[in-house]
N, C-alpha and C. Protein backbone atom coordinates (compact mmCIF):
# COMPACT_ATOMS: atom_id res chain seq x y z
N UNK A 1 278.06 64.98 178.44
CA UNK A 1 277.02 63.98 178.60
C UNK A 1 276.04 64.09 177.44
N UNK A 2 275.37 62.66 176.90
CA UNK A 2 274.88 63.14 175.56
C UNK A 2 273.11 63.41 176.33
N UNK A 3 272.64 63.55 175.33
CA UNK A 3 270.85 63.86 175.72
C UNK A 3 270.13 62.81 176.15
N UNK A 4 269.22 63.01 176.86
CA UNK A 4 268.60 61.70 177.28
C UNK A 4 267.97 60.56 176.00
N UNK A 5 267.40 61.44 175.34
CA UNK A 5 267.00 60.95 173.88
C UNK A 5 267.89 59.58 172.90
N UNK A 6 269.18 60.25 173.00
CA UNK A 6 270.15 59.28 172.72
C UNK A 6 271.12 58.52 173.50
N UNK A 7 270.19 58.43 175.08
CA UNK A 7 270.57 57.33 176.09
C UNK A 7 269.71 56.24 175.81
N UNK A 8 268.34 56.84 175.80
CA UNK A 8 267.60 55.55 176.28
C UNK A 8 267.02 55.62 174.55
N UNK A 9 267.00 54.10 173.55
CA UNK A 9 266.91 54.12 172.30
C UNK A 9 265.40 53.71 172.26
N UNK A 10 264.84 52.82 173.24
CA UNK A 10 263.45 52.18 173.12
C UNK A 10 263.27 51.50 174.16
N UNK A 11 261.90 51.87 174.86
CA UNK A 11 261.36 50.67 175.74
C UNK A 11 261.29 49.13 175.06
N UNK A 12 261.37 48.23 176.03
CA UNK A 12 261.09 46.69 175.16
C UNK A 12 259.82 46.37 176.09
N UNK A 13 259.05 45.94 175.21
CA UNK A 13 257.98 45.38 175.85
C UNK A 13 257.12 43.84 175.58
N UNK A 14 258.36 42.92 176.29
CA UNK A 14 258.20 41.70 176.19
C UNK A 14 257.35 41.20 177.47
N UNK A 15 257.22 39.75 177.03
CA UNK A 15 256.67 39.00 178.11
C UNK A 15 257.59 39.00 179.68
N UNK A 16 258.60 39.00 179.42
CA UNK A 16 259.24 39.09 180.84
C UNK A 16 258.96 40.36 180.97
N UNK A 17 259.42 41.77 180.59
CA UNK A 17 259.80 43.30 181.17
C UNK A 17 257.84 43.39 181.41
N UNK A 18 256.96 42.55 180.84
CA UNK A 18 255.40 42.89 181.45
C UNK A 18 255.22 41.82 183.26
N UNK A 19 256.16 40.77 183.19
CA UNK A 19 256.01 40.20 184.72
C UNK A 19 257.18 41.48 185.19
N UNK A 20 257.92 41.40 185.26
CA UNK A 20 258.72 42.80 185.85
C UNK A 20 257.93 43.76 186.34
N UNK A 21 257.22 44.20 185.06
CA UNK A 21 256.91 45.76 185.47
C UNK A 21 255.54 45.24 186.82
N UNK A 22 255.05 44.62 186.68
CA UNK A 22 253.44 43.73 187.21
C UNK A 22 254.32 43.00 188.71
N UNK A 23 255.18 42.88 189.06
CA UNK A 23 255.41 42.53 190.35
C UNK A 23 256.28 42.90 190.85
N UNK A 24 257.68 43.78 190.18
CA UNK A 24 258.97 44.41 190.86
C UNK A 24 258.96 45.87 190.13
N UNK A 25 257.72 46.88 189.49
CA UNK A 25 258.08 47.61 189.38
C UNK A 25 259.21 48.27 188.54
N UNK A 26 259.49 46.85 187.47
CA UNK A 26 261.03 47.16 186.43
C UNK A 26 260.53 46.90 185.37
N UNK A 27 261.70 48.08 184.40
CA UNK A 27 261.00 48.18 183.65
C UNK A 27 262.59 48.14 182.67
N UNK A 28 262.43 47.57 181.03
CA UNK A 28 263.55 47.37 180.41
C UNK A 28 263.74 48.15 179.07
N UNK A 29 264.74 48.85 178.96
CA UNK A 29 265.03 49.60 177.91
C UNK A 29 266.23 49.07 177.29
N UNK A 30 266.50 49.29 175.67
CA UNK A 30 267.26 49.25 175.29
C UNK A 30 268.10 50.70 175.23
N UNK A 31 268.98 50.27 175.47
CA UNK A 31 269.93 51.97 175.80
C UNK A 31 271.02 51.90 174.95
N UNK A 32 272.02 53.37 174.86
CA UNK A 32 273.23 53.42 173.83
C UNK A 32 274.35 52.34 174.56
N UNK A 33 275.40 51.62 173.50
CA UNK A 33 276.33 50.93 174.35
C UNK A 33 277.52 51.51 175.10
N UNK A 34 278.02 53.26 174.80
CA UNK A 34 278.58 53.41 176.07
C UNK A 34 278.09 54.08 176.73
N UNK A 35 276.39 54.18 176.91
CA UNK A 35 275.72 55.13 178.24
C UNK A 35 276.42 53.91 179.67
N UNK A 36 276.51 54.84 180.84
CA UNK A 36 276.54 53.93 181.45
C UNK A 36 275.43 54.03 183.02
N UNK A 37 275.69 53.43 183.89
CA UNK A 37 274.55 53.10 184.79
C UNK A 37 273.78 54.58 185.28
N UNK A 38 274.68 55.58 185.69
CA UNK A 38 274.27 56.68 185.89
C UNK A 38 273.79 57.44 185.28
N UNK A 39 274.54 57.45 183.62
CA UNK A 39 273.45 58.28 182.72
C UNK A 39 272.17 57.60 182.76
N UNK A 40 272.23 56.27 182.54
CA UNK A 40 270.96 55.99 182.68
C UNK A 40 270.00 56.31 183.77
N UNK A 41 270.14 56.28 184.31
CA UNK A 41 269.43 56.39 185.72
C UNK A 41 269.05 58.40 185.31
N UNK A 42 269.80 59.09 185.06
CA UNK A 42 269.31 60.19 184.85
C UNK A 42 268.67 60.25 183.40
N UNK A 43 268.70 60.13 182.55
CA UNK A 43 267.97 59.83 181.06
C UNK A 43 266.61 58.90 181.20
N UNK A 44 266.28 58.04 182.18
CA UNK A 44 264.58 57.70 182.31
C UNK A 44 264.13 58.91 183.65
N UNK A 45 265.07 58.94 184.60
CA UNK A 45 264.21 60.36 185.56
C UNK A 45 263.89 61.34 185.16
N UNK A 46 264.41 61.59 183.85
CA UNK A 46 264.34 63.27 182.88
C UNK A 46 263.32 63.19 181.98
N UNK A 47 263.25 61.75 181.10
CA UNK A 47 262.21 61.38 180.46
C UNK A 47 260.89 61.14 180.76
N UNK A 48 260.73 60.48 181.54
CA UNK A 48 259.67 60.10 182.63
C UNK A 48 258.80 60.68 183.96
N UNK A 49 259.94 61.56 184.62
CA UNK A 49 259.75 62.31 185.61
C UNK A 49 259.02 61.24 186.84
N UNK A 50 260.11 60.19 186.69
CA UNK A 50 259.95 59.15 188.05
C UNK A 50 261.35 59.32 188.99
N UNK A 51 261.29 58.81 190.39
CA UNK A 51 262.62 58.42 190.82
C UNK A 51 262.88 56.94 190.64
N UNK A 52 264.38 56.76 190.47
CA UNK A 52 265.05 55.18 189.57
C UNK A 52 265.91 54.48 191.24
N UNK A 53 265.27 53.85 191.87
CA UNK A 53 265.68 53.21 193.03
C UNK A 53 266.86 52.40 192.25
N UNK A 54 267.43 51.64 191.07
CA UNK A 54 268.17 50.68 190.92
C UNK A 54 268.18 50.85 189.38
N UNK A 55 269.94 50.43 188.85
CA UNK A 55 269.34 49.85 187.64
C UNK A 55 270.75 49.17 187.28
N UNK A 56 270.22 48.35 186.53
CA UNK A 56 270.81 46.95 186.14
C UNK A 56 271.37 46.77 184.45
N UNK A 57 272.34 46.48 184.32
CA UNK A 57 272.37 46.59 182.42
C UNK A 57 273.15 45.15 182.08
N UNK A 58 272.75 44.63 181.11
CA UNK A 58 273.00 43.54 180.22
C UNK A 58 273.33 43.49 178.75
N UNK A 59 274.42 42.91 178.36
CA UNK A 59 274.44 42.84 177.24
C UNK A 59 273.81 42.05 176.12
N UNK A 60 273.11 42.02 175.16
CA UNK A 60 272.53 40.71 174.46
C UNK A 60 273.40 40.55 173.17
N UNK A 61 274.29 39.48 173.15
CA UNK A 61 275.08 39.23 172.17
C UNK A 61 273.94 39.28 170.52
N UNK A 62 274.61 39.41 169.70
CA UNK A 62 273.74 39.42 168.06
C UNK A 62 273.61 37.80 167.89
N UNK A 63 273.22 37.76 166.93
CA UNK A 63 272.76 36.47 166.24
C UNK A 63 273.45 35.60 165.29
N UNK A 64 273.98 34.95 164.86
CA UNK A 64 274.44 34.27 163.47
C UNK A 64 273.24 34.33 162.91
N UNK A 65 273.33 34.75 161.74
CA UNK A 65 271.72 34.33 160.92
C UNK A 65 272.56 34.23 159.20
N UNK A 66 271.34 33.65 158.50
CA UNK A 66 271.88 33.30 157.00
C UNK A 66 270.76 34.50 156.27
N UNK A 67 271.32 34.86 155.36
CA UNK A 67 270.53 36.12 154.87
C UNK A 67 269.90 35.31 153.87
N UNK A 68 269.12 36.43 152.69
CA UNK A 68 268.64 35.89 151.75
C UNK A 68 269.26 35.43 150.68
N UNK A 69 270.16 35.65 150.48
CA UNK A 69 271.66 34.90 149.54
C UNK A 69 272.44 33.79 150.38
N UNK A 70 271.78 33.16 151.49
CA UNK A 70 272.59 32.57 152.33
C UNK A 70 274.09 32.48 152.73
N UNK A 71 273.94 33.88 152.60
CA UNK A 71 275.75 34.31 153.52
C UNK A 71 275.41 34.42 154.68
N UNK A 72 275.96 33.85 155.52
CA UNK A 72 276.04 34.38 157.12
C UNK A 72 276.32 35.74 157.28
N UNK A 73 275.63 36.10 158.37
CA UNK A 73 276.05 37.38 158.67
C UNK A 73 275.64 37.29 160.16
N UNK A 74 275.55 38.32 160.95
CA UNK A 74 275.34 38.63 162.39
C UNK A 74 274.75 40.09 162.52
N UNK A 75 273.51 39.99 163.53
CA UNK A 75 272.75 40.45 163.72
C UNK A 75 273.70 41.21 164.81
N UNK A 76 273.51 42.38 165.77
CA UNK A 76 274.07 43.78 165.92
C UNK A 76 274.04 43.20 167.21
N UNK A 77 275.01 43.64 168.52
CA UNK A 77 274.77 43.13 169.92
C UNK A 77 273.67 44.63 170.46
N UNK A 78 273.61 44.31 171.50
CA UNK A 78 272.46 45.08 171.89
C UNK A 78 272.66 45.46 173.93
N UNK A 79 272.58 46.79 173.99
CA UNK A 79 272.81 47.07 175.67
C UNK A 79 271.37 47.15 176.28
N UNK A 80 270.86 46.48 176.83
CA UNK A 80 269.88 46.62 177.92
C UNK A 80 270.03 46.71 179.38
N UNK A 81 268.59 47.65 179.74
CA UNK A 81 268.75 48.87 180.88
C UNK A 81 267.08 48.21 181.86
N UNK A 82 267.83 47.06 183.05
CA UNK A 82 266.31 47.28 183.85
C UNK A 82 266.86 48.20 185.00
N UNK A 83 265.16 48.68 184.93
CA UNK A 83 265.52 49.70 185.73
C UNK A 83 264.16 50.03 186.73
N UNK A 84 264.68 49.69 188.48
CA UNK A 84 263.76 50.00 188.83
C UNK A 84 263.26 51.38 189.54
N UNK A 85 262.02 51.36 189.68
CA UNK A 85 261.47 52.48 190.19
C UNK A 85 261.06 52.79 191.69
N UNK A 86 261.07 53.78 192.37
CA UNK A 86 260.63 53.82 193.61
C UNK A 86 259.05 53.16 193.95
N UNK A 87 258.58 53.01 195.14
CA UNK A 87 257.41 52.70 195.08
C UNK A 87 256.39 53.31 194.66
N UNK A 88 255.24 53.11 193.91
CA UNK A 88 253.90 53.75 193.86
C UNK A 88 254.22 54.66 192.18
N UNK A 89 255.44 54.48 191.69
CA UNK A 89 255.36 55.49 190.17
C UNK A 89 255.15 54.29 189.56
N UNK A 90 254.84 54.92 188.23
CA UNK A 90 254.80 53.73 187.36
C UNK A 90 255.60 54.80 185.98
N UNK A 91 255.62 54.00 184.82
CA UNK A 91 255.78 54.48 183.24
C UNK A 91 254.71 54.32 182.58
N UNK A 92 254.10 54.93 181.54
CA UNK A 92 252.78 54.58 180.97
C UNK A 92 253.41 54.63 179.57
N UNK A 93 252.99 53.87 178.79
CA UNK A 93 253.57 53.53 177.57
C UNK A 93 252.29 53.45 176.49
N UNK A 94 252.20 54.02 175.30
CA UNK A 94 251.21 54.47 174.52
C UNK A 94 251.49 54.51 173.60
């Protein structure tokens, strides 16, 4: 099993994962693409020192984009991790 460190890569802290965290207590990370539900779930309880009632993962496909030489290229896919928490913990982010 790898380290928690190189499960969970970065919190995201968008406009949705701030209604999440503000009414269901979830919270969204970008994670490695073959962690899977359970590492995760142990890699934010180890990090954090919360209990993880649920967690949920999505893939976000990359992008077509035109670079600065206008070659196409594609932007990297990406694994995201919501994940909720028991009642009354929170994550504090700083």
């Amino acid at each position: 099993m790898k380290p928690a460190e190189q499960i969970i890569r970065r919190a995201l802290i968008t406009e949705k994962g701030t209604r999440l965290r503000e009414r269901h207590r979830q919270y969204i990370f970008e994670v490695a693409p073959d962690a899977n539900k359970l590492e995760i779930r142990r890699a934010v309880e180890q990090l954090f020192r919360v209990h993880v009632v649920d967690v949920r993962t999505l893939w976000r496909r990359g992008q077509w984009t035109l670079g600065r030489t206008r070659r196409p290229g594609r932007t990297a896919d990406r694994k995201r991790a919501i994940v909720t928490l028991k009642d009354g913990e929170t994550i504090e982010f700083t």
